[in-house]
Structures are given as structure tokens and as C-alpha cells.
C-alpha atoms as a PDB file:
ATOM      1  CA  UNK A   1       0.000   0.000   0.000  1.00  0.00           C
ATOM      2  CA  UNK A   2       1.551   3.199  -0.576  1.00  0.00           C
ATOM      3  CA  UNK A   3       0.212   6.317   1.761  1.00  0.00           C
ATOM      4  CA  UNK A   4       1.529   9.403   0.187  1.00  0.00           C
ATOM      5  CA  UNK A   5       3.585  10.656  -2.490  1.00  0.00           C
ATOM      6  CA  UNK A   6       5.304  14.051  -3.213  1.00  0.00           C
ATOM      7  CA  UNK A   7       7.649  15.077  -5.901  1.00  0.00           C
ATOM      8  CA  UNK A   8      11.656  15.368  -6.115  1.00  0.00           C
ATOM      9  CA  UNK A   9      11.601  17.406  -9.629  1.00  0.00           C
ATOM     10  CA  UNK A  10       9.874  16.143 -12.759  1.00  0.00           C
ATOM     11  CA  UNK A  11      10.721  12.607 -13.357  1.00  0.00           C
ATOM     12  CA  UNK A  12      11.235  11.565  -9.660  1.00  0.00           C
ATOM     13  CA  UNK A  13       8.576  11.323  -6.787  1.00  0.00           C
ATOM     14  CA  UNK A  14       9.002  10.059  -3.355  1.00  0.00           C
ATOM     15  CA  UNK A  15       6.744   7.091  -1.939  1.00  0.00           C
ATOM     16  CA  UNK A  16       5.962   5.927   1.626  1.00  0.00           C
ATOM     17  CA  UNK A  17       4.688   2.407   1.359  1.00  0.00           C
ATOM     18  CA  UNK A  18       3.829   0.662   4.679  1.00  0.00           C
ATOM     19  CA  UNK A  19       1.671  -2.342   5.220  1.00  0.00           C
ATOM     20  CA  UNK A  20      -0.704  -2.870   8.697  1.00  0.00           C
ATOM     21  CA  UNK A  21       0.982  -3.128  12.168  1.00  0.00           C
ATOM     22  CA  UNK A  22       1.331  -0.866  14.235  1.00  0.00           C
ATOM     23  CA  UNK A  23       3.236   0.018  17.781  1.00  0.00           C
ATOM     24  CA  UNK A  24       6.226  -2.496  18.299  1.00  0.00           C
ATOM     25  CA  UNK A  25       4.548  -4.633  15.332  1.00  0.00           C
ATOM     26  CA  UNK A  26       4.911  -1.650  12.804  1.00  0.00           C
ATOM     27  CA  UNK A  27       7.254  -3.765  11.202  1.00  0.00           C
ATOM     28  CA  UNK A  28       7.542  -2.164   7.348  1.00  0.00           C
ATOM     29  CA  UNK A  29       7.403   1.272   6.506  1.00  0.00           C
ATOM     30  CA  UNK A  30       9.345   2.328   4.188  1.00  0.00           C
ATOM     31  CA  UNK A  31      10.208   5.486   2.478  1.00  0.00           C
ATOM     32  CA  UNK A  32      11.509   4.943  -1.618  1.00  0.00           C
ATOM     33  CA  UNK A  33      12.468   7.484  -4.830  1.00  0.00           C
ATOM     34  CA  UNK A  34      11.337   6.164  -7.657  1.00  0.00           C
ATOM     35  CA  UNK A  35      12.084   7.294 -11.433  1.00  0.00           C
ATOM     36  CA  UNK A  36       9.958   7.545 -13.527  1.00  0.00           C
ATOM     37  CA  UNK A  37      11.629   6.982 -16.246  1.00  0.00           C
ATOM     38  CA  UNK A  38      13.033   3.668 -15.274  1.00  0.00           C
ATOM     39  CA  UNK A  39      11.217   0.198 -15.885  1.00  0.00           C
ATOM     40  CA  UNK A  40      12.483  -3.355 -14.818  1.00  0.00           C
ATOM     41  CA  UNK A  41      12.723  -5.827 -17.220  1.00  0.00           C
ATOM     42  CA  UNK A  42       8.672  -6.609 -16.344  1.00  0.00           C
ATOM     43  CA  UNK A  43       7.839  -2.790 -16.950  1.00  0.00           C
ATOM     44  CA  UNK A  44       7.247  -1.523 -13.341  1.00  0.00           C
ATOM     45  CA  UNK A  45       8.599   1.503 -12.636  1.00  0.00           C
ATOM     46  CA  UNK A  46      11.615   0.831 -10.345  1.00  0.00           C
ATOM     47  CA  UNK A  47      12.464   1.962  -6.849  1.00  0.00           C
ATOM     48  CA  UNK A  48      14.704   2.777  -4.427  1.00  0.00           C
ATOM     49  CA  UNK A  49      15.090   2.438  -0.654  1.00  0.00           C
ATOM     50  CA  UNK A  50      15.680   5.523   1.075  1.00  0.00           C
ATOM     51  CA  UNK A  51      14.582   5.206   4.585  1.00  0.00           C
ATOM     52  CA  UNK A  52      13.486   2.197   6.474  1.00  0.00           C
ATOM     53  CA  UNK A  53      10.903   4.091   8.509  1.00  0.00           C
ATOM     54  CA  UNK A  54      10.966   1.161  11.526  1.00  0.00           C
ATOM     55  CA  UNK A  55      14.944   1.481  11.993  1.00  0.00           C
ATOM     56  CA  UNK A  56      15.696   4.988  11.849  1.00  0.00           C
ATOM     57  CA  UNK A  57      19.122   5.765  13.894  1.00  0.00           C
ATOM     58  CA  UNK A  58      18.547   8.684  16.454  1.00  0.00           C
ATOM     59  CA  UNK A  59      22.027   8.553  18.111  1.00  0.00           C
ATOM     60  CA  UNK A  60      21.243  12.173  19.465  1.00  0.00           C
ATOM     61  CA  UNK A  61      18.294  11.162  20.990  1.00  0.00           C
ATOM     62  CA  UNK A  62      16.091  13.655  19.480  1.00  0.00           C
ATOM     63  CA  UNK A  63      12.932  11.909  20.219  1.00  0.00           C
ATOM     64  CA  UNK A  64      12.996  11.552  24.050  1.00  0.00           C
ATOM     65  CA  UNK A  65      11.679  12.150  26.404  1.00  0.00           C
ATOM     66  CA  UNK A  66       8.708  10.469  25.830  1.00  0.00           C
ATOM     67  CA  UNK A  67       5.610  11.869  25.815  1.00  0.00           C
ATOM     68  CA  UNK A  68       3.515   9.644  27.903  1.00  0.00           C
ATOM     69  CA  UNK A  69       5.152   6.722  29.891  1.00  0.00           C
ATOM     70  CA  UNK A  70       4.855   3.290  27.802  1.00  0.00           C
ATOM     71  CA  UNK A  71       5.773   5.326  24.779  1.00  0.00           C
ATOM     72  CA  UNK A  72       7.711   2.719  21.974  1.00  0.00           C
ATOM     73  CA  UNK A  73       9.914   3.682  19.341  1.00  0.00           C
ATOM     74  CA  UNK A  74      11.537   6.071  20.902  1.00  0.00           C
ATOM     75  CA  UNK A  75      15.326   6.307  21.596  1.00  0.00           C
ATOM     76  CA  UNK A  76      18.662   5.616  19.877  1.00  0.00           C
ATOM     77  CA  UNK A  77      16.612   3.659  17.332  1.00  0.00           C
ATOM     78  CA  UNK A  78      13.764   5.405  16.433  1.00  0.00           C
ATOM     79  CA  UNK A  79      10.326   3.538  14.909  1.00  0.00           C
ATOM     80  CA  UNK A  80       7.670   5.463  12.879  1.00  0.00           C
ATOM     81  CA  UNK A  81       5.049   3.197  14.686  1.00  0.00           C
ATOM     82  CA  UNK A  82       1.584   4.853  13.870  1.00  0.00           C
ATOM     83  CA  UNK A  83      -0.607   2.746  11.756  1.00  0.00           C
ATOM     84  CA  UNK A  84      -1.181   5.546   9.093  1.00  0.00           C
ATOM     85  CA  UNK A  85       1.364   7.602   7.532  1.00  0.00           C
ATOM     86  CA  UNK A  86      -0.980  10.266   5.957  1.00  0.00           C
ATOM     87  CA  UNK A  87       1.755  12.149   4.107  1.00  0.00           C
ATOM     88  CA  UNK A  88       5.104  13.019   3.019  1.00  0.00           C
ATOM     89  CA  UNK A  89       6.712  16.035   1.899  1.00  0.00           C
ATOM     90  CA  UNK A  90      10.338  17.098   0.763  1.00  0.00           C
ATOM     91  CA  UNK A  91      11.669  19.534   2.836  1.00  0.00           C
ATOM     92  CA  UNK A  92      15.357  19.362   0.900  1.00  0.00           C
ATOM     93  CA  UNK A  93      17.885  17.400  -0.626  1.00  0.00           C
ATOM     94  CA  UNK A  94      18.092  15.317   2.673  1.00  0.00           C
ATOM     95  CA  UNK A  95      15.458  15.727   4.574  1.00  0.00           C
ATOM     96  CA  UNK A  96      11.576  14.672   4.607  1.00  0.00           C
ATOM     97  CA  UNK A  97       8.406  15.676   6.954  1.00  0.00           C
ATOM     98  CA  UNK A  98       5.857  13.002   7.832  1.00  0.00           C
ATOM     99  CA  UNK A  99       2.773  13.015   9.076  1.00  0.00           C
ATOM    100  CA  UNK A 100       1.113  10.237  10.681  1.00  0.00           C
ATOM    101  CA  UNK A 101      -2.543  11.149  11.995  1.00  0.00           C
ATOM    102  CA  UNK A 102      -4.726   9.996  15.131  1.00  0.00           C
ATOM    103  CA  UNK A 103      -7.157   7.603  13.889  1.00  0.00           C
ATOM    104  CA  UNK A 104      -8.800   7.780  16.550  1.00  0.00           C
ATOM    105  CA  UNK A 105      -9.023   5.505  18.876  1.00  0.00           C
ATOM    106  CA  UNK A 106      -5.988   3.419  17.183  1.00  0.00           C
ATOM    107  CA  UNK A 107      -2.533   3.553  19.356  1.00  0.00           C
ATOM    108  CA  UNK A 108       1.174   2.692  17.764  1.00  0.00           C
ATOM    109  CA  UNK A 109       3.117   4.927  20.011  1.00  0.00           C
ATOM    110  CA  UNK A 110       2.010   3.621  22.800  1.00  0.00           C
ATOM    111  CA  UNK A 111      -0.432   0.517  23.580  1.00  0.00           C
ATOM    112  CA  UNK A 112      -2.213   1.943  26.711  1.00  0.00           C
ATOM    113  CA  UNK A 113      -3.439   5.400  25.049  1.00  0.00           C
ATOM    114  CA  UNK A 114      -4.714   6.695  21.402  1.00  0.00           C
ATOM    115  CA  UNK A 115      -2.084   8.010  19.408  1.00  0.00           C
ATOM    116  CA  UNK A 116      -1.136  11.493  19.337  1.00  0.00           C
ATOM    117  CA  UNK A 117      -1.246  13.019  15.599  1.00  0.00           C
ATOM    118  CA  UNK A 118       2.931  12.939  14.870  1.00  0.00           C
ATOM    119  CA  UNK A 119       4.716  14.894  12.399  1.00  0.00           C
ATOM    120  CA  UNK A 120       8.289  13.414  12.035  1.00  0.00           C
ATOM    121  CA  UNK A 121      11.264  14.745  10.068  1.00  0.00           C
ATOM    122  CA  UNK A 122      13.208  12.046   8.916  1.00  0.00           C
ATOM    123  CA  UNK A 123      17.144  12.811   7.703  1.00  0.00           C
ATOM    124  CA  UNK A 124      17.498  11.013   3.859  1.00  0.00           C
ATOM    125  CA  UNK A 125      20.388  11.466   2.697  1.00  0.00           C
ATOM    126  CA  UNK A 126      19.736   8.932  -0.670  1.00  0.00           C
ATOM    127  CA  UNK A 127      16.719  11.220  -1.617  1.00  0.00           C
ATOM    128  CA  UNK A 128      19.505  12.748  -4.216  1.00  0.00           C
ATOM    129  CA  UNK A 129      20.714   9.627  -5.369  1.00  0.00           C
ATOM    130  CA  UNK A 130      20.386   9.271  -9.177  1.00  0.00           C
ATOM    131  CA  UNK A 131      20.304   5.861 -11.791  1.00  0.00           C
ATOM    132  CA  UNK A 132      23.816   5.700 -13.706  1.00  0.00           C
ATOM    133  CA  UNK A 133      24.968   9.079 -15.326  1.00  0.00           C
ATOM    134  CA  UNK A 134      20.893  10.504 -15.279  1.00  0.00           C
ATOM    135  CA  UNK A 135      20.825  14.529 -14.599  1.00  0.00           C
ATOM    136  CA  UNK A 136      17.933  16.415 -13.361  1.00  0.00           C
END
């Protein structure tokens, strides 16, 4: 399933695909480029990891403390663990916003309470990454 796209430039867009799960189970989300221009041998477009949005390295820490006690996800590895991303947008070459919304009364963050709506920005460095010798 793919939640929310928003485009690089012309010919490349960014996808968040992410299938059920949620809280410590939120086990794929996942964050790709894909070119437009660029079929596999079956003719689907191709595309590329960028971010695997359930092991996210937060080595500064950035998203404690927690917000409520029994918060997951949180820490030196951080885990986008709401059950719907509602959107992604570009904020530069290496970074992206996300947006993951209540639901209400769905949790992810944390299994005792309803989530809290979340908007996430997630470092990408590969969002720049190009296919051989292709310019923009």
C-alpha cells in the first residue's frame, strides 16, 4: 500500500509504502524514490530504498523524552510506529516531513493510550541519489 507521495523534480517522486501493524509490530514502513523513467525488465517503474521508517538511527536522541510513559519507538533507534502515515513532503535534498494522523481511537506509540497526531522529520540522505549518469 503506498500512503503518500510528493515530488523530487519532474521525473522523480518520493513514496511511503507501509503495510498494517502498528506500535512495536509496525514492522515495514518504508520510504523509496522512484524514477519515472526507469522500468524493470517486467515494466514496473523501479524503486529505491531511502529510509526504512521502523529502523531509523537517532544517536542524538532527538525523540525523548517520551511523551507519555509506555511510549515505543523512541530512543537511539527510532520507529515510525503509527498505523497511518498520511503524508510526506520534501523539505530538501536530505530531509523529509511526515505526518502520521490519530485515527482515533488506534494507538502505535504507545499501547495503553490513542495516538497522538505525529509529524516526524526524517534525515534522507539517498533522496539525491540518481540511476547511472541521469541529470535532473
Amino acid at each position: 500500500m503506498v500512503a503518500d507521495i510528493d515530488a523530487l523534480n519532474g521525473r522523480r517522486v518520493v513514496a511511503i509504502e507501509h503495510f498494517g501493524g502498528r506500535g512495536e509490530n509496525a514492522n515495514f514502513r518504508s520510504v523509496y524514490v522512484v524514477d519515472l523513467r526507469h522500468e524493470d525488465a517486467e515494466g514496473f517503474l523501479e524503486k529505491r530504498l531511502v529510509v526504512d521508517l521502523t529502523n531509523i538511527a537517532g544517536p542524538a536522541l532527538v525523540s525523548l523524552p517520551a511523551i507519555h510513559a509506555g511510549d515505543v519507538g523512541l530512543g537511539s533507534t527510532f520507529r515510525v510506529a503509527c498505523e497511518s502515515i498520511e503524508a510526506v513532503y520534501v523539505l530538501d535534498r536530505e530531509r523529509i516531513l511526515l505526518a502520521c494522523d490519530n485515527n482515533f481511537p488506534n494507538w502505535g506509540r504507545n499501547p495503553g493510550l490513542a495516538d497522538d497526531n505525529e509529524f516526524i522529520v526524517v534525515n534522507a540522505p539517498g533522496l539525491e541519489a540518481r540511476h547511472g549518469s541521469d541529470r535532473d
